[in-house]
Protein backbone atom coordinates (compact mmCIF):
# COMPACT_ATOMS: atom_id res chain seq x y z
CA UNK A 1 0.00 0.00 0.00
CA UNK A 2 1.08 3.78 -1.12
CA UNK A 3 1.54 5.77 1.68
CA UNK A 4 0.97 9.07 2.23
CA UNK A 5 4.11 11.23 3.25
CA UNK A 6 3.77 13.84 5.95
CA UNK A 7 6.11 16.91 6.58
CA UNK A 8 7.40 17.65 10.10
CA UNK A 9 8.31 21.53 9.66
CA UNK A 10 10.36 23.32 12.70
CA UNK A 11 13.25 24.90 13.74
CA UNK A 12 16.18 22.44 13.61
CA UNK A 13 19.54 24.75 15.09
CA UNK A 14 19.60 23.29 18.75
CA UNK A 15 21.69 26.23 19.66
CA UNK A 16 18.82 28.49 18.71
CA UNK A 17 16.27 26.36 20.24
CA UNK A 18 15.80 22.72 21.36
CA UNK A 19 12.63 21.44 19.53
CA UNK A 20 14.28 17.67 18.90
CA UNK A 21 11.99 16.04 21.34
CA UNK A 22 8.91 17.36 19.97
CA UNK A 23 10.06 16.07 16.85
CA UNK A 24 10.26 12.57 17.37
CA UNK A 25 6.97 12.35 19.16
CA UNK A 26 5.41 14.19 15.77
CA UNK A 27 7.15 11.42 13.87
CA UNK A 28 6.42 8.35 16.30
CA UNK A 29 3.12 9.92 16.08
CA UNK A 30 2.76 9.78 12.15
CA UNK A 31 4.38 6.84 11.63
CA UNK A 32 1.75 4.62 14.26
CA UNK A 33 -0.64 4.88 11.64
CA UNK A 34 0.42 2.60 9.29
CA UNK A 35 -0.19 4.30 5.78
CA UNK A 36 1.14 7.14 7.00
CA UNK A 37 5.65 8.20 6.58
CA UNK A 38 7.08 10.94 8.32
CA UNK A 39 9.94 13.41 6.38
CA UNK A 40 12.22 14.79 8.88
CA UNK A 41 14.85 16.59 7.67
CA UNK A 42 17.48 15.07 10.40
CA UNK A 43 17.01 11.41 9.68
CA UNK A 44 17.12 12.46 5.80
CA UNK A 45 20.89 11.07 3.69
CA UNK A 46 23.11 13.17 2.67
CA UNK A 47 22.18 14.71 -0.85
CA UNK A 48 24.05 16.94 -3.56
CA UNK A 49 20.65 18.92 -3.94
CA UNK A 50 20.53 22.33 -2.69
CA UNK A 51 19.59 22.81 0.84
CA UNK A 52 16.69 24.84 0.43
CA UNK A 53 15.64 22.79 -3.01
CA UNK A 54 15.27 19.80 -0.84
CA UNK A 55 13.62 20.72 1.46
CA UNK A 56 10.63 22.69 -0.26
CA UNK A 57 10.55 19.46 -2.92
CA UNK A 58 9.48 17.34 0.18
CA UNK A 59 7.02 19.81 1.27
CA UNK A 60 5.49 19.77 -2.29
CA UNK A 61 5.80 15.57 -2.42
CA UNK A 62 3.80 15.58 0.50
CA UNK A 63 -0.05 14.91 1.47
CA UNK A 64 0.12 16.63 4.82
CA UNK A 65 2.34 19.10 6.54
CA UNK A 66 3.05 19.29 10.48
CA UNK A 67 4.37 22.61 11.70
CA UNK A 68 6.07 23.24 15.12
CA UNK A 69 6.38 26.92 16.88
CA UNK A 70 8.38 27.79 19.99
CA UNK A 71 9.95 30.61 20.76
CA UNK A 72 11.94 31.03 18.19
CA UNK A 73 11.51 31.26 14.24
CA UNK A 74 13.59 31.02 11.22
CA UNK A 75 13.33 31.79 7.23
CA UNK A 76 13.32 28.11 6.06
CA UNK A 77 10.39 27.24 8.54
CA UNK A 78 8.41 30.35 7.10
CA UNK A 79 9.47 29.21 3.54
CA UNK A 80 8.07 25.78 4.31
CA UNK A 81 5.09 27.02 5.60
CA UNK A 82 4.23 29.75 2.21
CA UNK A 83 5.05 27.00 0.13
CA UNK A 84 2.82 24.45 1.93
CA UNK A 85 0.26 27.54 1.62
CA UNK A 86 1.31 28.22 -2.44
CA UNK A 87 0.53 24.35 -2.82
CA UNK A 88 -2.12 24.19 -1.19
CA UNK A 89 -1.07 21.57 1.29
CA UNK A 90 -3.23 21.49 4.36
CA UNK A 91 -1.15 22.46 7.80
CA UNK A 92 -1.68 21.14 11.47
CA UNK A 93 0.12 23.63 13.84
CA UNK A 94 1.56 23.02 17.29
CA UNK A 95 2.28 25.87 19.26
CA UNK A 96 4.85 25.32 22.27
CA UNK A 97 3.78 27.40 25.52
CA UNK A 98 6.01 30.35 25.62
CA UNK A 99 5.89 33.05 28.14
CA UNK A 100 7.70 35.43 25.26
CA UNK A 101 8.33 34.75 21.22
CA UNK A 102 10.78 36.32 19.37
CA UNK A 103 8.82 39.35 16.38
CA UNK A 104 9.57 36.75 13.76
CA UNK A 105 7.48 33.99 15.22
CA UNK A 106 4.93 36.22 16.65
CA UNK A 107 4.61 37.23 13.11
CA UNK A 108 4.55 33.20 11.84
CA UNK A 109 1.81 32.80 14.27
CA UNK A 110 -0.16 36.18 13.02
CA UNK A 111 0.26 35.11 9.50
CA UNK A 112 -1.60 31.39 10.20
CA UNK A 113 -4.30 30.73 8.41
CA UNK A 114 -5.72 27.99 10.39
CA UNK A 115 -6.32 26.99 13.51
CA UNK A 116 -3.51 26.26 15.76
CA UNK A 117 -3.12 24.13 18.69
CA UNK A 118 -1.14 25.35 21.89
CA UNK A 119 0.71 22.38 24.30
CA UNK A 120 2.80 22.38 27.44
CA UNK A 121 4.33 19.22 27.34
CA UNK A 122 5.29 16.11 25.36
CA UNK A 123 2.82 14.12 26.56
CA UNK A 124 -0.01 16.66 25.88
CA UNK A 125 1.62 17.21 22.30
CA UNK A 126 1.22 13.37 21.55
CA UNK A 127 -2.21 13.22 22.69
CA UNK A 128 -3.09 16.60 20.27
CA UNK A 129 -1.11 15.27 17.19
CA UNK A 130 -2.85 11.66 17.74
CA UNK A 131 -6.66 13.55 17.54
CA UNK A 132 -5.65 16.27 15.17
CA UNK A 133 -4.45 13.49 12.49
CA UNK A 134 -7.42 11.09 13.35
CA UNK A 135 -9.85 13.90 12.57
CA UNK A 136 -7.58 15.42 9.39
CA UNK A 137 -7.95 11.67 8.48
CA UNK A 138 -12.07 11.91 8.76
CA UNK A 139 -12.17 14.84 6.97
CA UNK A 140 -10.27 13.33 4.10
CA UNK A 141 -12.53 10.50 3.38
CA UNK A 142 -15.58 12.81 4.14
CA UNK A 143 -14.07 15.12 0.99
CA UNK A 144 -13.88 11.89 -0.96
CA UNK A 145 -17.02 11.08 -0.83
CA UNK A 146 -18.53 14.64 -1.85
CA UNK A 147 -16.41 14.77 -4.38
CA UNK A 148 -17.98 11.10 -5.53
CA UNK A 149 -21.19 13.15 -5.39
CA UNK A 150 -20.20 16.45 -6.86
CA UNK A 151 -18.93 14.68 -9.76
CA UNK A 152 -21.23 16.61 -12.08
CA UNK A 153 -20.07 19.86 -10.00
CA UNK A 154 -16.39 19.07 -10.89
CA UNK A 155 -17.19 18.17 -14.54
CA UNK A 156 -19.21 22.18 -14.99
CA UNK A 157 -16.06 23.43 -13.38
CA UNK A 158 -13.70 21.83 -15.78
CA UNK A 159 -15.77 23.37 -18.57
CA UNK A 160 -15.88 26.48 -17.01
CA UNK A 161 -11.84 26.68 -16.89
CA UNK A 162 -11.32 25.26 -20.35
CA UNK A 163 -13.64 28.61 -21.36
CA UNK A 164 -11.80 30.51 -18.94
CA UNK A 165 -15.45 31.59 -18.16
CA UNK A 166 -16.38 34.23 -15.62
CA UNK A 167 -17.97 33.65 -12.51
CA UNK A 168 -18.83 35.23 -8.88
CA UNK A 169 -18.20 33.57 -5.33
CA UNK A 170 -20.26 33.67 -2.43
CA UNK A 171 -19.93 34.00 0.24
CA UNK A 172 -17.06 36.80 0.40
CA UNK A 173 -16.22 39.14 2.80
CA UNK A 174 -16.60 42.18 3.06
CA UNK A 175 -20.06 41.50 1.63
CA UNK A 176 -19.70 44.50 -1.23
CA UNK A 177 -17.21 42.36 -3.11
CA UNK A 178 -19.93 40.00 -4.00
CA UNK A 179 -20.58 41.68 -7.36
CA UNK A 180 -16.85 40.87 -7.56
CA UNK A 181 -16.11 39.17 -11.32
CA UNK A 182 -13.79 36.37 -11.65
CA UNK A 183 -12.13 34.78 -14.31
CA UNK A 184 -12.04 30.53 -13.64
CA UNK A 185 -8.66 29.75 -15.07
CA UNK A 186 -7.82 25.63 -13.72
CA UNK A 187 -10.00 23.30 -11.72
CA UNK A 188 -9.00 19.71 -11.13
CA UNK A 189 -9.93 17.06 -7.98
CA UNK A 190 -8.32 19.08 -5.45
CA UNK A 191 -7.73 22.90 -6.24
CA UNK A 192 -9.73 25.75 -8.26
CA UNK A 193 -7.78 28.64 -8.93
CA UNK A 194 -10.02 31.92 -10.36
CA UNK A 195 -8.49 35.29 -10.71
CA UNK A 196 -10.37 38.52 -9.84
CA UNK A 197 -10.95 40.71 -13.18
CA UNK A 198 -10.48 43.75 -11.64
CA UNK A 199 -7.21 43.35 -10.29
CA UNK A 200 -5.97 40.10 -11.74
CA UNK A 201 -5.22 39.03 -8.07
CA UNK A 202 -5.32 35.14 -8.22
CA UNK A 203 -6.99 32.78 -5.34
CA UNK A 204 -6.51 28.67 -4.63
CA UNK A 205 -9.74 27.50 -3.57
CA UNK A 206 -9.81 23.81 -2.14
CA UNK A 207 -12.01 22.14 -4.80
CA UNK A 208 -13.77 20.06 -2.00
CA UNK A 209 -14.80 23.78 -0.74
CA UNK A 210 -16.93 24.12 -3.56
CA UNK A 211 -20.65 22.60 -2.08
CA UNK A 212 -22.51 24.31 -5.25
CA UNK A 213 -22.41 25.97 -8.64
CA UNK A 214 -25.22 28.28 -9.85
CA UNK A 215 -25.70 28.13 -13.39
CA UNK A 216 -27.90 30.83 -15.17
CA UNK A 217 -28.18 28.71 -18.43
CA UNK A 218 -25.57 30.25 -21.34
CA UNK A 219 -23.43 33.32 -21.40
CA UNK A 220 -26.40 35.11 -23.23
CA UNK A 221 -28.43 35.11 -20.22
CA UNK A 222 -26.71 37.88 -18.68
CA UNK A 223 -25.98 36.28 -15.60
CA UNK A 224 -22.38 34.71 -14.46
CA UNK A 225 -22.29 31.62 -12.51
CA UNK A 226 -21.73 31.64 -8.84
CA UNK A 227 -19.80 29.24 -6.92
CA UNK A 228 -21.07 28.78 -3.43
CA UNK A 229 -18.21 28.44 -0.86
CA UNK A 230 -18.20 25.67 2.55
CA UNK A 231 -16.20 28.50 4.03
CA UNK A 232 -15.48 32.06 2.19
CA UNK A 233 -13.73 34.01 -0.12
CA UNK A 234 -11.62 36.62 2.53
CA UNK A 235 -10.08 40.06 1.70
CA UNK A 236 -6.60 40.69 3.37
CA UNK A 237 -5.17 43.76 3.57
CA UNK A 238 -1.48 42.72 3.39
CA UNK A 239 0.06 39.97 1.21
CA UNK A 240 -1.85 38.22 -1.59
CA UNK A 241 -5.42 40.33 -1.33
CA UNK A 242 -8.18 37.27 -1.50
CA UNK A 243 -7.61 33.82 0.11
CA UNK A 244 -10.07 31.39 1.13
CA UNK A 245 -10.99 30.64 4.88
CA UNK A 246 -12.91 27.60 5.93
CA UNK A 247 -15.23 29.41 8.80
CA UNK A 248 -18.39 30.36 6.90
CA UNK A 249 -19.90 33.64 7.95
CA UNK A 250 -23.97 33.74 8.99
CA UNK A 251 -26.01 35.24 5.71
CA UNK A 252 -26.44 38.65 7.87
CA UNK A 253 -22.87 39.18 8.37
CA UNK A 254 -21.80 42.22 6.89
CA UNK A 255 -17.63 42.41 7.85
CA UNK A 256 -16.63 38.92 8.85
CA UNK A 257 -15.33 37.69 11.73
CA UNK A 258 -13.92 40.31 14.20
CA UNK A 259 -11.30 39.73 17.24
CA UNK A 260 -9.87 42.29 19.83
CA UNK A 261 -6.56 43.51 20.01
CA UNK A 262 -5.38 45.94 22.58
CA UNK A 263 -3.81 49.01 22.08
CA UNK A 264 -1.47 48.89 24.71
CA UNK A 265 -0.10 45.49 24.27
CA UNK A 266 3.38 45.10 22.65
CA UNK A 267 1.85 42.85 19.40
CA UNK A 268 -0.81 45.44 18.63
CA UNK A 269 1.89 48.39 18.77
CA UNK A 270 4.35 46.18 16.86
CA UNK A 271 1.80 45.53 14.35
CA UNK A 272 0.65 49.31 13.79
CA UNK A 273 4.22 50.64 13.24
CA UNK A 274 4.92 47.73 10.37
CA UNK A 275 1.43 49.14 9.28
CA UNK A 276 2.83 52.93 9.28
CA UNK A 277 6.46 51.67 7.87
CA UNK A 278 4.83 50.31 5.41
CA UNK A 279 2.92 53.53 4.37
CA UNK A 280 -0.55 53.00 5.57
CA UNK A 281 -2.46 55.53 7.81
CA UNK A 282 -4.25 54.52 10.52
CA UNK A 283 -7.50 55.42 12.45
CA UNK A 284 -9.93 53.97 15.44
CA UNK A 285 -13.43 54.97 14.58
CA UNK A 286 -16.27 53.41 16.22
CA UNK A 287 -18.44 51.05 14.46
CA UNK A 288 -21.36 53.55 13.83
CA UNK A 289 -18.78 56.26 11.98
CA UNK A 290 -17.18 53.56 9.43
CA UNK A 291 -19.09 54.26 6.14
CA UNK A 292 -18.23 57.07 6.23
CA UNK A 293 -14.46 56.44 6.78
CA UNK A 294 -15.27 53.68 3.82
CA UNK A 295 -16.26 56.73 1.79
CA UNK A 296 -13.58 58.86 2.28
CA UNK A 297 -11.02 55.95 0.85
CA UNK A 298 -10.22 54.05 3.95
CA UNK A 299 -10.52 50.29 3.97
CA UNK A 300 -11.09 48.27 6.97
CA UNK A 301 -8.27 46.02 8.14
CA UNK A 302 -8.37 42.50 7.50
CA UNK A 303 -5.07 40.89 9.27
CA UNK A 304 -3.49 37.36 7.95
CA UNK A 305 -6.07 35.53 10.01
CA UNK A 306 -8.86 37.01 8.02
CA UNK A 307 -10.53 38.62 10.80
CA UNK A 308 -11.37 42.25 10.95
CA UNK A 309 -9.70 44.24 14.09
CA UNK A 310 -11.79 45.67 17.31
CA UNK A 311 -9.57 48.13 19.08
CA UNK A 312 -9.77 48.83 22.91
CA UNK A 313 -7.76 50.09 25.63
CA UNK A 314 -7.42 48.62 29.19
CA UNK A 315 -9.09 52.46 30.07
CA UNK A 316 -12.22 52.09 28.31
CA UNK A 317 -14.93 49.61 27.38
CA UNK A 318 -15.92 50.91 23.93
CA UNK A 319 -14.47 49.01 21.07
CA UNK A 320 -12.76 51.00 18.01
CA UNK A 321 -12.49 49.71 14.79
CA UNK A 322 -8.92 49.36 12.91
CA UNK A 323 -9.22 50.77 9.52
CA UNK A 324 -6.27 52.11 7.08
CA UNK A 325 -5.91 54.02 3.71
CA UNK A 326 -2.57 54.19 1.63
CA UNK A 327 -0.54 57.50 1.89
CA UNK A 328 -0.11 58.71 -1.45
């Protein structure tokens, strides 16, 4: 039996940090199911490959990609992890408790786009790998049987992308880009890939993501096909603009998915002055006074997450609203 090959991603310089341990229960982990093979990059031969070549051809090779963050963070773990993004490889992340993290893995961590898992010790990292495969595992074979079923669904999309026809995605967020055109350029068994007209900005959309597609008859009818999303189609503010999220939003919600960040904690700070380095400008209106912020050409921010940000102080109760426009 084939099996599939799963990529334990971490810091590796001891001297930097000591993550070895929680290695090898990742990989004793993996490897007790029995179609499943752990890559590690210390029990790997030696090779005349480039060092970073071989590395990001195992994360492409594999099914499944296991990421470890402590306290520490370096550029090969955050090139694994974009290219296990870029491929559209699904990621289970472990955080390690830390009472402090260096900027670079604070930023790692901000720049998830899934849901992470925190542990304190090896034994409570075991138990969390053991579940989080088991139900990665359920999912799988629940996508292979909708796909079974959408068969039909993946055939319209296939003719769709050999048209390079033009369709709209629900649900997105913010709501207003709806009306949004896009142009469907590939579809195959596991990823979709449409780029928005407007802007040319391309998105990877899981093709198992895809419950539904809307047909309005031929082109001549005036109306586009919409795909309807098991999750959403997400604006982000930094980095590639549109990505697709898994949570779907209820049919009433307007701005997505909010959390709170607080101005006087180190993160938020850190994360407005990359904002203002990076030429945006920055205001807290309440929630009540954003259209017409919207209307004057700011945009509300949408962090790496995908979730809009609520801004409060430890002074006062009322809850601000993070939005930014570009400084000309």
């Amino acid at each position: 039996m084939q099996q599939s090959k799963v990529f334990i991603s971490s810091i590796l310089d001891p001297k930097k940090e000591e993550l070895g341990p929680e290695r090898e229960v990742i990989r004793d982990v993996i490897e007790s199911f029995g179609f499943l093979t752990a890559w590690a990059f210390e029990h790997e031969p030696a090779s005349t490959a480039p060092l970073e070549e071989s590395y990001l051809q195992n994360v492409d090779e594999s099914d499944l990609v296991v990421l470890i963050v402590g306290k520490e963070c370096t550029d090969p773990v955050v090139s694994e992890y974009l290219r296990a993004v870029k491929r559209s490889k699904p990621v289970l992340v472990f955080v390690k408790d830390m009472a402090e993290r260096t900027p670079q893995a604070e930023l790692l961590l901000r720049r998830l786009d899934c849901k992470y898992d925190a542990f304190d010790s090896l034994t409570d990292l075991r138990g969390k790998v053991r579940d989080a495969l088991s139900q990665t595992l359920v999912k799988g074979l629940k996508s292979l049987a909708e796909g079974v079923l959408a068969g039909p669904s993946l055939g319209t999309l296939r003719q769709f992308a050999a048209r390079l026809a033009t369709v709209r995605i629900k649900p997105t967020i913010p709501r207003k880009a709806e009306s949004e055109k896009f142009q469907l350029r590939v579809a195959d068994s596991h990823v979709v890939v449409v780029a928005m007209l407007s802007s040319g900005a391309e998105v990877r959309i899981p093709t198992g993501r895809i419950k539904e597609v809307l047909s309005f008859g031929n082109s001549a009818s005036g109306e586009d096909p919409i795909l309807i999303l098991d999750g959403r189609l997400q604006r982000v503010t930094r980095g590639p603009a549109w990505r697709f999220f898994p949570e779907v939003p209820e049919q009433d919600c307007e701005l997505g998915f909010p959390k709170t960040m607080h101005l006087d904690n180190p993160h938020t700070r850190c994360l407005l002055d990359e904002l203002k380095q990076a030429g945006w400008q920055i205001n807290h209106p309440y929630e009540n006074f954003l259209d017409s912020f919207l209307a004057g050409g700011s945009e509300l921010f949408y962090d790496e997450d995908g979730r809009y940000v609520r801004t409060a102080t430890v002074h006062s109760n009322k809850l601000g609203l993070l939005v930014v426009m570009k400084s000309q």
